[in-house]
C-alpha atoms as a PDB file:
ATOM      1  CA  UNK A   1      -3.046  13.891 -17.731  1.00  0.00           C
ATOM      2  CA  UNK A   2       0.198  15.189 -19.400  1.00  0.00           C
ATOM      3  CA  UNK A   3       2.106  13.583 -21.692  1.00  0.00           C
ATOM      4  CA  UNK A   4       6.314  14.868 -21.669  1.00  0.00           C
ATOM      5  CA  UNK A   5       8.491  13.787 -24.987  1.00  0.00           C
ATOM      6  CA  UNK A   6      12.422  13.389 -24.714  1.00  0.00           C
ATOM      7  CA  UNK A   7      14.862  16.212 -26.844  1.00  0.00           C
ATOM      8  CA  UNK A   8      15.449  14.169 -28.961  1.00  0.00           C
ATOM      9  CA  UNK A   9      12.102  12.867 -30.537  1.00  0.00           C
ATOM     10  CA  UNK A  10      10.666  13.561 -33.905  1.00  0.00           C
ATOM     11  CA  UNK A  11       9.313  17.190 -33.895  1.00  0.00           C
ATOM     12  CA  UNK A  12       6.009  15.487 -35.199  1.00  0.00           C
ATOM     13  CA  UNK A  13       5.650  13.603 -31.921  1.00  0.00           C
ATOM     14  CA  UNK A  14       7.221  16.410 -29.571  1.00  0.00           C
ATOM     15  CA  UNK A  15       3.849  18.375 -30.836  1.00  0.00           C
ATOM     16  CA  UNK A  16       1.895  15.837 -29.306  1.00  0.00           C
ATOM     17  CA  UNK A  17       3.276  16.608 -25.877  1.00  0.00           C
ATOM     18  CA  UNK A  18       2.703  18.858 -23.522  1.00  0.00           C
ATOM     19  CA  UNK A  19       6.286  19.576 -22.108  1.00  0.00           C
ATOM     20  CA  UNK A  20       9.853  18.970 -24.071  1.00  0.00           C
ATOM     21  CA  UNK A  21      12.462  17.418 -21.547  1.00  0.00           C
ATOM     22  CA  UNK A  22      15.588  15.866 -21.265  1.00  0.00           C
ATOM     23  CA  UNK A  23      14.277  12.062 -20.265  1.00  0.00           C
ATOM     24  CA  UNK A  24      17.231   9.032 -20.662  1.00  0.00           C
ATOM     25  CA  UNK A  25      13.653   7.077 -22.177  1.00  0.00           C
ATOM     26  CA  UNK A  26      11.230   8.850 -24.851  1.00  0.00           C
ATOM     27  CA  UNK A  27       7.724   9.551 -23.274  1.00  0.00           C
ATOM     28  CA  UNK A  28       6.812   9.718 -19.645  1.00  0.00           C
ATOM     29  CA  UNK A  29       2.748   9.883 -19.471  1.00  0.00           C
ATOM     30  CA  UNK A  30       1.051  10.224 -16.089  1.00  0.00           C
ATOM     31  CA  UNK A  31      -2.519  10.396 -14.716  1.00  0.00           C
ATOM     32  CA  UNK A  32      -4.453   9.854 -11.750  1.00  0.00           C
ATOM     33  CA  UNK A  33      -4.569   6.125 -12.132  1.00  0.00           C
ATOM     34  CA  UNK A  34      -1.326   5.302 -14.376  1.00  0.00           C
ATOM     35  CA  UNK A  35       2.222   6.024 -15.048  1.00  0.00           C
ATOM     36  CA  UNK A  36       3.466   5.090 -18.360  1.00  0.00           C
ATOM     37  CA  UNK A  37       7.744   5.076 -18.915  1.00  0.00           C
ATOM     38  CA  UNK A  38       7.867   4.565 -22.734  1.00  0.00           C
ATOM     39  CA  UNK A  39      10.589   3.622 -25.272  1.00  0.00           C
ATOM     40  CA  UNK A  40       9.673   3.790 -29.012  1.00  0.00           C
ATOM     41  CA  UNK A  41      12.042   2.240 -31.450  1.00  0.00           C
ATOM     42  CA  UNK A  42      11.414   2.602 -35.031  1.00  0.00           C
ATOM     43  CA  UNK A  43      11.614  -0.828 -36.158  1.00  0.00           C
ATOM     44  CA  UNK A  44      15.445  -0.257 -38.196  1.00  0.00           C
ATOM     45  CA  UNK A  45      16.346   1.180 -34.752  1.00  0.00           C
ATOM     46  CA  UNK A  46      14.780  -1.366 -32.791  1.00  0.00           C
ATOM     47  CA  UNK A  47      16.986  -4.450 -34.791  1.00  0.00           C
ATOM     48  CA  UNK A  48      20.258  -2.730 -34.328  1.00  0.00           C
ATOM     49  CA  UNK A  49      19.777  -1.839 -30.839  1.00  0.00           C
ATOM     50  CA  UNK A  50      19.639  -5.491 -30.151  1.00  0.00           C
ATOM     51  CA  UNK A  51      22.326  -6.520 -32.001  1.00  0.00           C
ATOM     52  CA  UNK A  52      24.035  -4.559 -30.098  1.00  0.00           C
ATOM     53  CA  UNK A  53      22.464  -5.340 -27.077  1.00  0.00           C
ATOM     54  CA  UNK A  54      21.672  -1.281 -26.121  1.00  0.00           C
ATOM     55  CA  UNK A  55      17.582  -2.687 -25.933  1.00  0.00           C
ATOM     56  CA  UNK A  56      17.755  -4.395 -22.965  1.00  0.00           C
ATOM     57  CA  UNK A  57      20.060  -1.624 -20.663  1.00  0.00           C
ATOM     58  CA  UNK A  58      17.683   1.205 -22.167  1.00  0.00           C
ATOM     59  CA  UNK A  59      14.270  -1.032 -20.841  1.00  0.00           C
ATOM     60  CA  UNK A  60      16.062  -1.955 -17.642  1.00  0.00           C
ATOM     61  CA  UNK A  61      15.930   1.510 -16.970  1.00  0.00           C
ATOM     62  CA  UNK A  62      12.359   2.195 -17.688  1.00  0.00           C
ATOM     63  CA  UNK A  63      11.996  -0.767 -15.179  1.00  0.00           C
ATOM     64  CA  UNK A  64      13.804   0.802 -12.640  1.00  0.00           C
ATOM     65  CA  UNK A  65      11.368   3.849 -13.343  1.00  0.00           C
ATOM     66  CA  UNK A  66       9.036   1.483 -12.193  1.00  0.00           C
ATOM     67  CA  UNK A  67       8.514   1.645  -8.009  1.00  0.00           C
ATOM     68  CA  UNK A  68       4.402   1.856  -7.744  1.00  0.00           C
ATOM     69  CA  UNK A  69       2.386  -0.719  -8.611  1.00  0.00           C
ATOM     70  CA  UNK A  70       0.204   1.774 -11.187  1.00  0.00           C
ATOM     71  CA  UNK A  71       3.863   2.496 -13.159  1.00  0.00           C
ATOM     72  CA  UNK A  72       3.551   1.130 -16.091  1.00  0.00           C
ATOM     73  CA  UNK A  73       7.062   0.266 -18.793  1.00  0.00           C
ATOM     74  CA  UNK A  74       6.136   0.417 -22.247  1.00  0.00           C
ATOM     75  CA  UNK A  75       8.319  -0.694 -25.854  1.00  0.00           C
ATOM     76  CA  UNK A  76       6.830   0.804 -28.911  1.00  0.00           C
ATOM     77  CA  UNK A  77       7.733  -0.856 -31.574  1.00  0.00           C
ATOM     78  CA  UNK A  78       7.168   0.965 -35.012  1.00  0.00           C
ATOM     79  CA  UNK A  79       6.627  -0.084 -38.398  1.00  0.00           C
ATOM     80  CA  UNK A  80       6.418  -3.171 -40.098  1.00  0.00           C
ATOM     81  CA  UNK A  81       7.972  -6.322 -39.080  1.00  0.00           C
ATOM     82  CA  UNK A  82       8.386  -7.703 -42.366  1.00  0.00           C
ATOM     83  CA  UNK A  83      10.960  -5.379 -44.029  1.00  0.00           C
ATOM     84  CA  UNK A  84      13.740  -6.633 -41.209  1.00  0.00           C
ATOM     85  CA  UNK A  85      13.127 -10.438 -41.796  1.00  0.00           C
ATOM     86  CA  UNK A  86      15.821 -11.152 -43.854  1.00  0.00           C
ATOM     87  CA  UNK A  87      18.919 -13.381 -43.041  1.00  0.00           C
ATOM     88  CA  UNK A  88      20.710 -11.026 -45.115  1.00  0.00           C
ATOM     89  CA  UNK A  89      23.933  -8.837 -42.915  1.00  0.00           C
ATOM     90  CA  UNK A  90      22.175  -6.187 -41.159  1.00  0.00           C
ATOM     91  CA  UNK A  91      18.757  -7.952 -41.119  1.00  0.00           C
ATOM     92  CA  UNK A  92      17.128 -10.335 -38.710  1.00  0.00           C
ATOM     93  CA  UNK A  93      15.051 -13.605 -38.914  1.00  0.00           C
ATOM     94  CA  UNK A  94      11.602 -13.810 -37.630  1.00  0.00           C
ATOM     95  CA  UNK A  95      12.898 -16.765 -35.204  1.00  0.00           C
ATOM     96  CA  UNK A  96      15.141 -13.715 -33.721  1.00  0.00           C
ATOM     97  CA  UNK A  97      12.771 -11.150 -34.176  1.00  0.00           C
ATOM     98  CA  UNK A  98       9.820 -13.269 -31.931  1.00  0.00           C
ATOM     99  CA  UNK A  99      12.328 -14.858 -29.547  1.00  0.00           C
ATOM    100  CA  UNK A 100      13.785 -11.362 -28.466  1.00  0.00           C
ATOM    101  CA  UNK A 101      10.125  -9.879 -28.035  1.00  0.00           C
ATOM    102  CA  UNK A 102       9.080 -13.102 -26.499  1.00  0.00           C
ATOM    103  CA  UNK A 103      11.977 -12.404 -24.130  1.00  0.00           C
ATOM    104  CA  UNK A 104      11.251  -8.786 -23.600  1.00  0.00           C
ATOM    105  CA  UNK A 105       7.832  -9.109 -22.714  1.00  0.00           C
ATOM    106  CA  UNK A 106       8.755 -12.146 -19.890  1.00  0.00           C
ATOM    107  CA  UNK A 107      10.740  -9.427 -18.032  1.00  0.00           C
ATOM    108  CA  UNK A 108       7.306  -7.704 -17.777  1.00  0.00           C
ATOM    109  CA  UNK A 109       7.132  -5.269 -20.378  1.00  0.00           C
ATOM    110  CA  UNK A 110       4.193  -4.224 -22.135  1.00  0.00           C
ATOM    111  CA  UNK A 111       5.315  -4.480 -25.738  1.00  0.00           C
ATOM    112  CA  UNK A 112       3.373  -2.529 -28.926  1.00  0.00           C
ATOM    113  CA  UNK A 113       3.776  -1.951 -32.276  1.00  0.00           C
ATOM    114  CA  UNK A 114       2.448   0.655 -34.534  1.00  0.00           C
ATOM    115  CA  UNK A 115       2.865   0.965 -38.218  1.00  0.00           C
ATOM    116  CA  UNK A 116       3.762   4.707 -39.079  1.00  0.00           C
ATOM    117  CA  UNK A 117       4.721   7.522 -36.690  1.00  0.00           C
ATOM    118  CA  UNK A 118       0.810   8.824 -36.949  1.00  0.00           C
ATOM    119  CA  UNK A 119      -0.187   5.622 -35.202  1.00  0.00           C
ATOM    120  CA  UNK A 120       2.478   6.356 -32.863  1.00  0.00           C
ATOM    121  CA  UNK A 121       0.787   9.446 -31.822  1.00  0.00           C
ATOM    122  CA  UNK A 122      -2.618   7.653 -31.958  1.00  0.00           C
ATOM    123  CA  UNK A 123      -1.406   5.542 -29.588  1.00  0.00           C
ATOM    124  CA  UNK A 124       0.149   7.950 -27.161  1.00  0.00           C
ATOM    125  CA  UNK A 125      -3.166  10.082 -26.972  1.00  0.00           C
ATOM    126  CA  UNK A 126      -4.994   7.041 -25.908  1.00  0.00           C
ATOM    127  CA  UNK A 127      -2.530   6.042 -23.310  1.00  0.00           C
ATOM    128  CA  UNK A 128      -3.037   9.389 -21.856  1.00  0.00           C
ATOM    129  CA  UNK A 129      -6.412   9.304 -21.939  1.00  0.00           C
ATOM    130  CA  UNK A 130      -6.167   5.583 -19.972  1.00  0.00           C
ATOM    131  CA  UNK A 131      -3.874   7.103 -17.730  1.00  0.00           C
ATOM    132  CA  UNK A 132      -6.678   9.294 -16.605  1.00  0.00           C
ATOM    133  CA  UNK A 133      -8.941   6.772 -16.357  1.00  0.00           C
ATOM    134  CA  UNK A 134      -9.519   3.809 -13.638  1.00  0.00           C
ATOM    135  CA  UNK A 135      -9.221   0.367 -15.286  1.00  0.00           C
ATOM    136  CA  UNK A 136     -12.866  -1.114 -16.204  1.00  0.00           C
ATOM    137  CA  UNK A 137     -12.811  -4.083 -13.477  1.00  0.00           C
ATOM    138  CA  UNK A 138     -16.505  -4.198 -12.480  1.00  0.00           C
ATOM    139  CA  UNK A 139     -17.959  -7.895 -11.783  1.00  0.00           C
ATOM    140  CA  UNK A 140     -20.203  -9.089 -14.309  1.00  0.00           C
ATOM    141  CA  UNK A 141     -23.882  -8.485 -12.399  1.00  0.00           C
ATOM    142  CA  UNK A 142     -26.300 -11.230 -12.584  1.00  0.00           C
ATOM    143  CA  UNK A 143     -29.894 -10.364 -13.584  1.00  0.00           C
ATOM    144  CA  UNK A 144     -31.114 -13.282 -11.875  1.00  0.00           C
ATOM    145  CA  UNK A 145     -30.601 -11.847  -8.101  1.00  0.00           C
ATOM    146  CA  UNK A 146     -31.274 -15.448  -6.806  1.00  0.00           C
ATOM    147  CA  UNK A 147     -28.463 -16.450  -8.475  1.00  0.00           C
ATOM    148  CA  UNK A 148     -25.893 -14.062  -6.450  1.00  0.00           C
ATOM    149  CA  UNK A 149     -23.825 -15.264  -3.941  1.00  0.00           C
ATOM    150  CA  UNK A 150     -23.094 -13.547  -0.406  1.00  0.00           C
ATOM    151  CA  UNK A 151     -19.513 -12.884  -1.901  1.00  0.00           C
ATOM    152  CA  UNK A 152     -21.160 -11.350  -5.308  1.00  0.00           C
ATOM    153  CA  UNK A 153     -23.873  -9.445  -3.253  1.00  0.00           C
ATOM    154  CA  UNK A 154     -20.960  -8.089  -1.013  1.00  0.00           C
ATOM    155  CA  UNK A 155     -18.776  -6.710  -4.123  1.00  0.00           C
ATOM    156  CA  UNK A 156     -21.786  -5.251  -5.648  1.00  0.00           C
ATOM    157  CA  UNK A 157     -22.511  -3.328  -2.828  1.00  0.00           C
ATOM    158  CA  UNK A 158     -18.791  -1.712  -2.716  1.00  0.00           C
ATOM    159  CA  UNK A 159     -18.536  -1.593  -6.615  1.00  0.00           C
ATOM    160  CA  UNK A 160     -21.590   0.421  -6.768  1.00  0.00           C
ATOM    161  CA  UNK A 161     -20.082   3.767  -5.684  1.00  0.00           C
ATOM    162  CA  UNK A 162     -18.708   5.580  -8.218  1.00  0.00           C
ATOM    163  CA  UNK A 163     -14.629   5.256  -8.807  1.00  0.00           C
ATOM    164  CA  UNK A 164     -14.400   1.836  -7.125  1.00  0.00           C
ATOM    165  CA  UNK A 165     -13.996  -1.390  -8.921  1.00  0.00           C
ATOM    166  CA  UNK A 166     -13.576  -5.168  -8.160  1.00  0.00           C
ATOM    167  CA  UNK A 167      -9.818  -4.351  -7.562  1.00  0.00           C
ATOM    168  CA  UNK A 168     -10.448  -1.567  -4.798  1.00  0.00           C
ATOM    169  CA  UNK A 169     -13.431  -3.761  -3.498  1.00  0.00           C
ATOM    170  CA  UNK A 170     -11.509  -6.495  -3.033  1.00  0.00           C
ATOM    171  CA  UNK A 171      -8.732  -4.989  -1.371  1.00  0.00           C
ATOM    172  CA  UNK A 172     -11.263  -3.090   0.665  1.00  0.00           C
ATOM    173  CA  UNK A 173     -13.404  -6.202   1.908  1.00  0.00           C
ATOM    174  CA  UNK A 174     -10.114  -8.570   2.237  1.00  0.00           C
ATOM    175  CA  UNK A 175      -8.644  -5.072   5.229  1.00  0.00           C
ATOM    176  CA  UNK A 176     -11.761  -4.252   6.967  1.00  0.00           C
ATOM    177  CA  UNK A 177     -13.542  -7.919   5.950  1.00  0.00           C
ATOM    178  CA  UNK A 178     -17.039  -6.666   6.172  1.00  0.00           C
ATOM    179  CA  UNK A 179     -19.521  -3.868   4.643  1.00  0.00           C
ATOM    180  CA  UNK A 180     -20.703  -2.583   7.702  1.00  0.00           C
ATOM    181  CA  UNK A 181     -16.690  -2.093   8.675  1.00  0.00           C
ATOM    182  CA  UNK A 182     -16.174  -0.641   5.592  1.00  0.00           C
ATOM    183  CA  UNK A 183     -19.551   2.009   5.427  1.00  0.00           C
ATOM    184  CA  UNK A 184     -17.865   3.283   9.467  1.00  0.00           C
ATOM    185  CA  UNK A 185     -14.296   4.282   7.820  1.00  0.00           C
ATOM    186  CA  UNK A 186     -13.953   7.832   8.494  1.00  0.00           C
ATOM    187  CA  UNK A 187     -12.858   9.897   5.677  1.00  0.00           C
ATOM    188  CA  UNK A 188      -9.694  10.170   6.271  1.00  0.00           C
ATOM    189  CA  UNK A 189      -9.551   6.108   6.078  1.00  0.00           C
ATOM    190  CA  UNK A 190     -10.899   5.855   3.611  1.00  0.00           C
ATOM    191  CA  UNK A 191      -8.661   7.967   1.824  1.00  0.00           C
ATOM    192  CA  UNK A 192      -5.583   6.124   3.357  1.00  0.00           C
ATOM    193  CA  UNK A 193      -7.297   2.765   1.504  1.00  0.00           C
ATOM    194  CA  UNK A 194      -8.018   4.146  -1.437  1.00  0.00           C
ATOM    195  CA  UNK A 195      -6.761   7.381  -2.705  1.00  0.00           C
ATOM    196  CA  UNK A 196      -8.181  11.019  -1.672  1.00  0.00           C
ATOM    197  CA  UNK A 197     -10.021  11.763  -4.603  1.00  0.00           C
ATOM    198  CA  UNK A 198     -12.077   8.195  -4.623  1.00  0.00           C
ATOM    199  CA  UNK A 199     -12.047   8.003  -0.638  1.00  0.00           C
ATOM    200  CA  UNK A 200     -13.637  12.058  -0.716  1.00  0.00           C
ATOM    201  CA  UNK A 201     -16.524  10.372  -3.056  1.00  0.00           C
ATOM    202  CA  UNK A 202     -16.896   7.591  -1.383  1.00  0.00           C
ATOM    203  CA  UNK A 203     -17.123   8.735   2.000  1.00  0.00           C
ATOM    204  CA  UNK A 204     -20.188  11.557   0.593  1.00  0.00           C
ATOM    205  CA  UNK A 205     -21.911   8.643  -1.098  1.00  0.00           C
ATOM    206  CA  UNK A 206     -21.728   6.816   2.277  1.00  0.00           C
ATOM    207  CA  UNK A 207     -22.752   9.535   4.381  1.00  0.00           C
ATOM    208  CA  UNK A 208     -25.294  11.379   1.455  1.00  0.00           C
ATOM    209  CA  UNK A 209     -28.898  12.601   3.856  1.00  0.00           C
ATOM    210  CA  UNK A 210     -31.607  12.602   2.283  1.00  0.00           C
ATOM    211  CA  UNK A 211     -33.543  15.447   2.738  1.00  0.00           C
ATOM    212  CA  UNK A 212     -37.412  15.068   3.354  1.00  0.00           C
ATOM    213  CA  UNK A 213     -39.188  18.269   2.749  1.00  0.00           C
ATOM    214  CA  UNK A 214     -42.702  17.560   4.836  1.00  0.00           C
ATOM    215  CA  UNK A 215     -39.935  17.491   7.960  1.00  0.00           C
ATOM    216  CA  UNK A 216     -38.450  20.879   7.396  1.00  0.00           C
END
């Protein structure tokens, strides 16, 4: 996972990252699993920029960023709320204040605030830790085995290899439509479906021998 800061970050957060680079947006974090494009806006900054309407063109363009379906846009909102609602010049309501993140968020992105810059860089080590990581989307597993379905039984088969959740299952049963179809895919498919590193594992789990020693 590496996480890159924009030139022209705090040097407190630019220690946080691993590379220093020219950007247009603030943080770009990438892992195996997930691409985060980040904007942070301390919360004076964040007020401003949409009074002057600079907000929207500089998350538009971590939208555009944006082309898999693992790339992630992020607004980082921080400090506290409360010390910009004011209907005072220069200040902002909370009705403005929870309309315009109400509106941000519709557009689809994921919108977070932290209170001081150390939370900031709380937050940013987790993200890159996520982005590492494949999203916890097992199906719930019924003790009761009676209980299962054909569907459930199916999904628990695929979910049990290591690396492949409900999402991949699904996506795997709803291509090749049954187990058996799916335990035949060569590696190389299996790859194509579902990423080298999980297809690699999957197709060794698949195709594990066991070894009986009395036969040797």
């Amino acid at each position: 996972m590496t996480i890159i800061s924009d030139i022209h970050e705090p040097d407190e957060l630019q220690k946080s990252a691993n590379e220093i680079k020219d950007l247009g947006f603030d943080f770009l974090i990438t892992g195996e699993y997930k691409t985060y494009y980040i904007e942070r806006k301390e919360i004076s900054d964040f007020v401003s920029s949409v009074y002057s309407s600079r907000i929207f063109y500089q998350l538009q363009r971590l939208k555009d960023c944006c082309t898999e379906p693992h790339h992630m846009p992020l607004l980082i909102i921080e400090g506290n709320p409360q010390k910009v609602f004011n209907r005072t010049k220069g200040k902002m309501s909370k009705a403005l204040y929870y309309s315009t993140v109400q509106s941000i968020a519709e557009t689809g992105i994921i919108i977070m605030n932290t209170s001081t810059i150390t939370d900031t860089k709380i937050l940013l080590a987790h993200l890159n830790n996520r982005a590492g990581r494949e999203s916890e989307e097992k199906l719930s597993i019924k003790t009761n085995k009676k209980a299962r379905n054909e569907k459930e039984e199916a999904y628990n088969i695929i979910c049990s290899i290591k690396g492949v959740g409900q999402k991949t299952a699904k996506k795997l049963l709803e291509r090749h439509k049954t187990v058996r179809a799916i335990m035949c895919l060569s590696e190389q498919e299996l790859q194509a479906g579902i990423g080298k590193k999980k297809g690699e594992h999957a197709y060794n789990i698949i195709n594990y021998r066991v070894h009986n020693p009395r036969t040797e």
